[in-house]
N, C-alpha and C. Protein backbone atom coordinates (compact mmCIF):
# COMPACT_ATOMS: atom_id res chain seq x y z
N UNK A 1 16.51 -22.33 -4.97
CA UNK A 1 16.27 -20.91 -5.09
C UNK A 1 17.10 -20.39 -6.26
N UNK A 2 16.32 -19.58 -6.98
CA UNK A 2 17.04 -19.29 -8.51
C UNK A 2 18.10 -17.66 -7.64
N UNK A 3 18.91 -17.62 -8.61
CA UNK A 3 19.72 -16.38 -8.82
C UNK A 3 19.12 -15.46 -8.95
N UNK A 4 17.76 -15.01 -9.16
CA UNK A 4 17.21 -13.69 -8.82
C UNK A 4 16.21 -13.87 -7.76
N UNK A 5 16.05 -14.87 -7.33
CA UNK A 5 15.06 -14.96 -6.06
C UNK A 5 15.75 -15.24 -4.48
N UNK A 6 15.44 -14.26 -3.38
CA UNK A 6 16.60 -14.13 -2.23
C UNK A 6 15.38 -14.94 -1.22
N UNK A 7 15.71 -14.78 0.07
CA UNK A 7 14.74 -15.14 0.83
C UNK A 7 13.88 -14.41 1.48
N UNK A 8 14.43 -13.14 1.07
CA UNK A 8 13.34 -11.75 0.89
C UNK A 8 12.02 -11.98 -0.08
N UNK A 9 11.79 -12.68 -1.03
CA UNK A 9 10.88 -12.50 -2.15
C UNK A 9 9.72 -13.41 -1.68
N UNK A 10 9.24 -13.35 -0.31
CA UNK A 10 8.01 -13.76 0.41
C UNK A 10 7.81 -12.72 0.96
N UNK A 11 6.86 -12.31 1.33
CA UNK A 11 6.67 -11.29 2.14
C UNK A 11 7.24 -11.13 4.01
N UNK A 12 7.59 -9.76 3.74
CA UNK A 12 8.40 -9.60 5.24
C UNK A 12 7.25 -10.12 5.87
N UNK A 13 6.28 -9.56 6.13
CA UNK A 13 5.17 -9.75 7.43
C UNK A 13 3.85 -10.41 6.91
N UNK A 14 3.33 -11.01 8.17
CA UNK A 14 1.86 -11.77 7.31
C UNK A 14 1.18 -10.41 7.63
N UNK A 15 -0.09 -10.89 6.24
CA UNK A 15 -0.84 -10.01 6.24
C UNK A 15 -1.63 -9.21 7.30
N UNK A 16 -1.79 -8.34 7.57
CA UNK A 16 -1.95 -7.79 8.98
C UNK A 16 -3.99 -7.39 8.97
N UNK A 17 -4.60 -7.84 10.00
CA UNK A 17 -5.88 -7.34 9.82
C UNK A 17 -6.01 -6.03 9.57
N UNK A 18 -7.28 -5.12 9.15
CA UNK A 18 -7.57 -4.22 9.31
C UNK A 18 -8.02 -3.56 10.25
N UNK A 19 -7.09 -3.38 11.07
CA UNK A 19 -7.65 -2.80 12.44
C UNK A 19 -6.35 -1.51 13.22
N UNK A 20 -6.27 -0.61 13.71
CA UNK A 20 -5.66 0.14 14.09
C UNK A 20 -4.61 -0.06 14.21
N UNK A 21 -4.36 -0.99 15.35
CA UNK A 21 -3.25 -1.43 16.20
C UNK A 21 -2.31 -2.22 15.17
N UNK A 22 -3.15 -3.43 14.05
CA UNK A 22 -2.44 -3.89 13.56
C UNK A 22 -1.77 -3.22 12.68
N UNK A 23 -2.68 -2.46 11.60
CA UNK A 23 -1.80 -1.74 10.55
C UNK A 23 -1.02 -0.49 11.21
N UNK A 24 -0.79 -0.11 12.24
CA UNK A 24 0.01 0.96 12.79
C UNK A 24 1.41 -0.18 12.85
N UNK A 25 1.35 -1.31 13.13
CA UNK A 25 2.57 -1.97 13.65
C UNK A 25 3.03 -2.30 12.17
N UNK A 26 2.21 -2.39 11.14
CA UNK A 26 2.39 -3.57 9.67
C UNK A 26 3.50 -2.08 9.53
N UNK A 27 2.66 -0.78 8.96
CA UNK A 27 3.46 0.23 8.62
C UNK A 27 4.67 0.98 9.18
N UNK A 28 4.53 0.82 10.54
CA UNK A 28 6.19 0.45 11.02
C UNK A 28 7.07 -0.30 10.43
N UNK A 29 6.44 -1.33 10.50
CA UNK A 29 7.54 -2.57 10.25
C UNK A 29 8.22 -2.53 8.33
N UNK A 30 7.25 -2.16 7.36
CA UNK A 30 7.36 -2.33 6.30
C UNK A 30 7.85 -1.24 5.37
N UNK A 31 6.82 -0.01 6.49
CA UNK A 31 7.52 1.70 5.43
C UNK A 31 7.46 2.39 6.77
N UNK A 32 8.01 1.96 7.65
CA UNK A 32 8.51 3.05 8.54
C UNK A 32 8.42 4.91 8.32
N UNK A 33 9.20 5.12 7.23
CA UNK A 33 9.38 6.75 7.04
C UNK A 33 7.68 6.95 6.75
N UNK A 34 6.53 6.43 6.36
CA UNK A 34 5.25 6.90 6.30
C UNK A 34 4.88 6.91 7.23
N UNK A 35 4.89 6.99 8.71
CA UNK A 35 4.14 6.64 9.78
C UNK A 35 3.87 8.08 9.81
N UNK A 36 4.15 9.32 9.79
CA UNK A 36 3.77 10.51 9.63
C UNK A 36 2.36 10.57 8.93
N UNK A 37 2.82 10.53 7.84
CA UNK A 37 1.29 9.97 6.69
C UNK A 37 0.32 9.40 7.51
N UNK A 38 0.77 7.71 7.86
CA UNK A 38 -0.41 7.10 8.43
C UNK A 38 -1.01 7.55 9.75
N UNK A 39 -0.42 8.25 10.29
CA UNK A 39 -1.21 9.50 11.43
C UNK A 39 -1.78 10.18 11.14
N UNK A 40 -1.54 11.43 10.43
CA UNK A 40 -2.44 12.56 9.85
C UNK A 40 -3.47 11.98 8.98
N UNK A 41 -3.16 10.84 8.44
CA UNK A 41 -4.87 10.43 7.61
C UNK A 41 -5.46 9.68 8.41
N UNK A 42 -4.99 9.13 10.04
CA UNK A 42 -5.81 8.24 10.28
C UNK A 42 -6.74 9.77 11.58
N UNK A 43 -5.75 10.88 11.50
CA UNK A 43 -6.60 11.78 12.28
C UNK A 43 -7.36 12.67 11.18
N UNK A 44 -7.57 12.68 10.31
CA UNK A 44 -8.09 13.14 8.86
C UNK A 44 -9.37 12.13 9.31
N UNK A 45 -9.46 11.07 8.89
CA UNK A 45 -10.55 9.70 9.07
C UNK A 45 -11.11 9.98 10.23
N UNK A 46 -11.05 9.73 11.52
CA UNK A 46 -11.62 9.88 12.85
C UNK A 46 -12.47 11.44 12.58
N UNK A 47 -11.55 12.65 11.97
CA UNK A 47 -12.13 13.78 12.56
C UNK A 47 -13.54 13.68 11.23
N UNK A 48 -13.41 13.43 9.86
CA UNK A 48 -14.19 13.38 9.12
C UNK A 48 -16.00 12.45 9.71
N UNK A 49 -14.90 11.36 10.19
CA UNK A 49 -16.22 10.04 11.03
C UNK A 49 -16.84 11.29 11.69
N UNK A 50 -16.78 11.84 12.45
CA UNK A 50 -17.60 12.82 13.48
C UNK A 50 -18.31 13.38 12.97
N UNK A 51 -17.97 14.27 11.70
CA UNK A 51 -18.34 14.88 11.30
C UNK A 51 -19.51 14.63 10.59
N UNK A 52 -19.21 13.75 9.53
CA UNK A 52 -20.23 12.94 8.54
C UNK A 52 -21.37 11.80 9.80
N UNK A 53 -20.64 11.80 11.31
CA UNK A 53 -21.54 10.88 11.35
C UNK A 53 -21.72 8.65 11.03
N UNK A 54 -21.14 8.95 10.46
CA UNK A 54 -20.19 8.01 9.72
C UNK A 54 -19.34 6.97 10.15
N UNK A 55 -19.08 5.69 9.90
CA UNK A 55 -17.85 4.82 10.10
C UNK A 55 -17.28 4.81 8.91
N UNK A 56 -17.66 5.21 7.46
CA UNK A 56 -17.55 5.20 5.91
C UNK A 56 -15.81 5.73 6.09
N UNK A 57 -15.46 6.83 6.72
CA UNK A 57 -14.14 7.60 6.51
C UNK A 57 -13.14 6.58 7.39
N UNK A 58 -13.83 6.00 8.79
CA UNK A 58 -12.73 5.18 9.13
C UNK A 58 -12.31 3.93 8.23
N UNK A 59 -13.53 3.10 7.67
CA UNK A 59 -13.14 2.12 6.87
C UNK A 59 -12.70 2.19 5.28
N UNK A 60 -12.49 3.18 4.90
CA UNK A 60 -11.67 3.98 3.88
C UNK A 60 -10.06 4.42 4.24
N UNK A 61 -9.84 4.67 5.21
CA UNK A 61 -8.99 4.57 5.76
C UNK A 61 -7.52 3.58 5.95
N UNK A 62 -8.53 2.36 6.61
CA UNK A 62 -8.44 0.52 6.71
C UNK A 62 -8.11 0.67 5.39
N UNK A 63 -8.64 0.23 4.63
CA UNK A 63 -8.68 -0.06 3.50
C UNK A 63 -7.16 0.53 2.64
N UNK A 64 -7.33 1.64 2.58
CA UNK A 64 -5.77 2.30 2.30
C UNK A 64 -4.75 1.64 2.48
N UNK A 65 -4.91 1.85 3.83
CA UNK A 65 -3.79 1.50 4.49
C UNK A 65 -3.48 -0.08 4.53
N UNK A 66 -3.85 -0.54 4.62
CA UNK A 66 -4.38 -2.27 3.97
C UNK A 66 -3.50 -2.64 2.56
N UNK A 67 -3.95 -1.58 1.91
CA UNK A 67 -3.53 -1.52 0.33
C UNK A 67 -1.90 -1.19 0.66
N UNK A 68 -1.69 -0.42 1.05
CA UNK A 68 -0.32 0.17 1.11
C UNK A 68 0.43 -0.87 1.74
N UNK A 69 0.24 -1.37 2.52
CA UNK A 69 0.55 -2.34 3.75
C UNK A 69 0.80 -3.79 2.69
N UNK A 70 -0.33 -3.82 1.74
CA UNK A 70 -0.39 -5.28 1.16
C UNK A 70 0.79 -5.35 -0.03
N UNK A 71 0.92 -3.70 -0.48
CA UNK A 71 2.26 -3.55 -1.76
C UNK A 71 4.06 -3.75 -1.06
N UNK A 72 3.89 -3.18 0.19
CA UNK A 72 5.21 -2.93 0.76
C UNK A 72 5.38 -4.31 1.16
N UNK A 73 4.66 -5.50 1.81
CA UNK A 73 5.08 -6.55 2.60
C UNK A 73 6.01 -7.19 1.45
N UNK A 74 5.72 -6.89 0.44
CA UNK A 74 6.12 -8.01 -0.61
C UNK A 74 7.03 -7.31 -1.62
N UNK A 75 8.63 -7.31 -0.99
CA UNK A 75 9.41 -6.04 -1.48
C UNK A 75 9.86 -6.06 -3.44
N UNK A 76 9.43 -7.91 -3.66
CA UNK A 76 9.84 -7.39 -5.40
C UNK A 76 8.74 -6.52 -5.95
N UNK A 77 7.26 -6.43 -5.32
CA UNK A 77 5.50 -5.80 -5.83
C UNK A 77 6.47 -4.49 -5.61
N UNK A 78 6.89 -4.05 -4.43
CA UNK A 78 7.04 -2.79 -4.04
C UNK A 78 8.06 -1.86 -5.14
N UNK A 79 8.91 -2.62 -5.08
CA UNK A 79 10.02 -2.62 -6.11
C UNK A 79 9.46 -1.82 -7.42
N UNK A 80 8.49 -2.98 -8.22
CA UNK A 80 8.18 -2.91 -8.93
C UNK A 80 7.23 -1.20 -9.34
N UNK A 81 6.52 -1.32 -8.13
CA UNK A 81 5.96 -0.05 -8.15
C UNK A 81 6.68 1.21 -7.44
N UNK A 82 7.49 1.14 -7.14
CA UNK A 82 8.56 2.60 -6.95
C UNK A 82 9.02 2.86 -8.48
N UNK A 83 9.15 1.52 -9.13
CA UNK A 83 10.21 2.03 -10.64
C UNK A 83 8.87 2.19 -11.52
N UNK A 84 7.66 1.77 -11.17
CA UNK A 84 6.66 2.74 -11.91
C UNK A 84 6.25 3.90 -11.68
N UNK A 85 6.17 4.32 -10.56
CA UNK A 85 5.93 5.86 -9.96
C UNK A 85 6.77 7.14 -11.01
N UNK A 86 8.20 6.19 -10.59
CA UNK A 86 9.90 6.69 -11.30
C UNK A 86 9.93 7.04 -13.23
N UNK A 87 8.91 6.13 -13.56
CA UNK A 87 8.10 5.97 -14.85
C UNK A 87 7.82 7.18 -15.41
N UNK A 88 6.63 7.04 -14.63
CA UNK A 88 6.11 8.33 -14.99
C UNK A 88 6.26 9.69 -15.42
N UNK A 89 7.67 10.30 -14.68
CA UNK A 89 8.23 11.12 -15.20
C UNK A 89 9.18 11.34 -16.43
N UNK A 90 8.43 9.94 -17.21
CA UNK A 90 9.31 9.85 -18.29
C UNK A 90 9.02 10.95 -19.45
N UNK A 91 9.86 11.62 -20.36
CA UNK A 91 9.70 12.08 -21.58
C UNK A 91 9.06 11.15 -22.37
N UNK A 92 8.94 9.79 -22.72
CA UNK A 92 8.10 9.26 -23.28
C UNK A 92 6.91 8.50 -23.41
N UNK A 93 6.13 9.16 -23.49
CA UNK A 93 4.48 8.41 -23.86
C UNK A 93 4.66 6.92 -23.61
N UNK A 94 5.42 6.62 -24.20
CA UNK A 94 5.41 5.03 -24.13
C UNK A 94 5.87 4.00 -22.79
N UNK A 95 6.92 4.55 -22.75
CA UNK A 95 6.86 4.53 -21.22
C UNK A 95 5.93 4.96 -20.11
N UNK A 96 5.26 6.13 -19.90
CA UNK A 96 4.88 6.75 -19.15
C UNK A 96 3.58 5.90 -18.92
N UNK A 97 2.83 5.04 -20.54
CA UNK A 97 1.72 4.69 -20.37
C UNK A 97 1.95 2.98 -19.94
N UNK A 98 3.07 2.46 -20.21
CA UNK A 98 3.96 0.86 -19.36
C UNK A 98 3.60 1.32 -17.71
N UNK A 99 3.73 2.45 -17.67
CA UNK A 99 4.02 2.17 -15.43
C UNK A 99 2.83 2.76 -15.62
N UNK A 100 1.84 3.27 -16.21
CA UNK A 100 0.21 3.00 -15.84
C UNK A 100 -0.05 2.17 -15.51
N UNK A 101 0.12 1.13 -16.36
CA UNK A 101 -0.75 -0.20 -16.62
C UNK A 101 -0.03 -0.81 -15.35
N UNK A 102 1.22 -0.88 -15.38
CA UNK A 102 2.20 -1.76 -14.60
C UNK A 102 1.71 -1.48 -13.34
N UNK A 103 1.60 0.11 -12.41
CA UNK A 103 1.07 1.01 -11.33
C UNK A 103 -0.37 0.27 -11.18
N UNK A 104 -1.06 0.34 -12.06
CA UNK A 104 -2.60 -0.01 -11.97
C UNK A 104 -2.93 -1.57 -11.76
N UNK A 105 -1.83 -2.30 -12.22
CA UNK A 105 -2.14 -3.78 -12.30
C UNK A 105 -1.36 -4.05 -10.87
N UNK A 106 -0.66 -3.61 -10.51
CA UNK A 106 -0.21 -3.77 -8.60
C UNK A 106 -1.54 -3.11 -7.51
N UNK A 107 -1.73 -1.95 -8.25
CA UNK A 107 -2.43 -1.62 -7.02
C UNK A 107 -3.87 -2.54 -7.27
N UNK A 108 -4.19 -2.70 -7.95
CA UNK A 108 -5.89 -3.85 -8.33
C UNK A 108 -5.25 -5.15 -7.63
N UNK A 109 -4.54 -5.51 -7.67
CA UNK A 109 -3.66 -6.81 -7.44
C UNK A 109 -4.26 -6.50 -5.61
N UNK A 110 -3.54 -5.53 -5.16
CA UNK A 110 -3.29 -5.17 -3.56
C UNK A 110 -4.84 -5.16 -3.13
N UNK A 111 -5.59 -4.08 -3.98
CA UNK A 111 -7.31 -3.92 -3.63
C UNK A 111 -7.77 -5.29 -3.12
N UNK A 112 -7.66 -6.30 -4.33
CA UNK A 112 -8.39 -7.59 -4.13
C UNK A 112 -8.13 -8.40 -3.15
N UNK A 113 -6.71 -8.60 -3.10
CA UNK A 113 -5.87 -9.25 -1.99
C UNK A 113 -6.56 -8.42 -0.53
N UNK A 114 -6.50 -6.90 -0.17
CA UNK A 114 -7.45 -6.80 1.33
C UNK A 114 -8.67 -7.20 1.15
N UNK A 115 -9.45 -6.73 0.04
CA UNK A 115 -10.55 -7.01 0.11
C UNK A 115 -11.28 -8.55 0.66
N UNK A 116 -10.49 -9.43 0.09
CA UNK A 116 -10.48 -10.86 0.52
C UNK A 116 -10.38 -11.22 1.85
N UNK A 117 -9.86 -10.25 1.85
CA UNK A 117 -9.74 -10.18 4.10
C UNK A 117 -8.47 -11.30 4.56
C-alpha cells in the first residue's frame, strides 16, 4: 500500500441495489447529514408518480440516488468532487472551467457505473 493510499480508498459499502430500503440504508451509511434530502425527494417522487400516473418519477429518483450513493461510497471520487463543487466559486475562469470537466467526468463516471446495475 503506497503512502497516499489508506484502506479507506475501496469503497466503504458495496454497491447497494436500487431499491428503497437499500439506498435509504447506503445513504445513511455514506452521507448521513442528506437523509433529510433523500426523504423530501423520495416524497417529491411518490407524490409526482400519482400524479403523472407514472413509475418515470420513482425511477428517476433510484437513479439519483444511486448516483449520489455511487460518488460517496468511494471517499477519494467524493473527495475529489467536494474540491470541485469548492472550484467553482473560483475568481478564475480557468479554474472554474478544471472542476467542470473534473465535476462532469465523476458524475458520468457514477451515471454509468448505476446504470450497469
Amino acid at each position: 500500500m503506497s503512502v497516499e493510499q489508506t484502506e479507506h480508498d475501496g469503497p466503504l459499502i458495496p454497491k447497494p441495489p436500487l431499491t428503497l430500503p437499500a439506498l435509504r440504508q447506503a445513504v445513511a451509511a455514506v452521507a448521513p447529514s442528506r437523509l433529510p434530502e433523500f426523504f423530501e425527494s423520495m416524497q417529491r417522487a411518490f407524490v409526482e408518480a400519482g400524479e403523472q400516473g407514472s413509475v418515470t418519477p420513482i425511477r428517476m429518483f433510484y437513479r439519483h440516488w444511486g448516483v449520489i450513493v455511487e460518488i460517496e461510497r468511494h471517499p477519494q471520487i467524493a473527495r475529489r468532487l467536494h474540491a470541485a463543487e469548492r472550484a467553482l466559486d473560483s475568481e478564475h475562469a480557468a479554474v472554474r472551467e478544471r472542476a467542470i470537466r473534473e465535476a462532469g467526468e465523476i458524475v458520468r463516471a457514477a451515471h454509468s457505473e448505476v446504470e450497469r446495475g
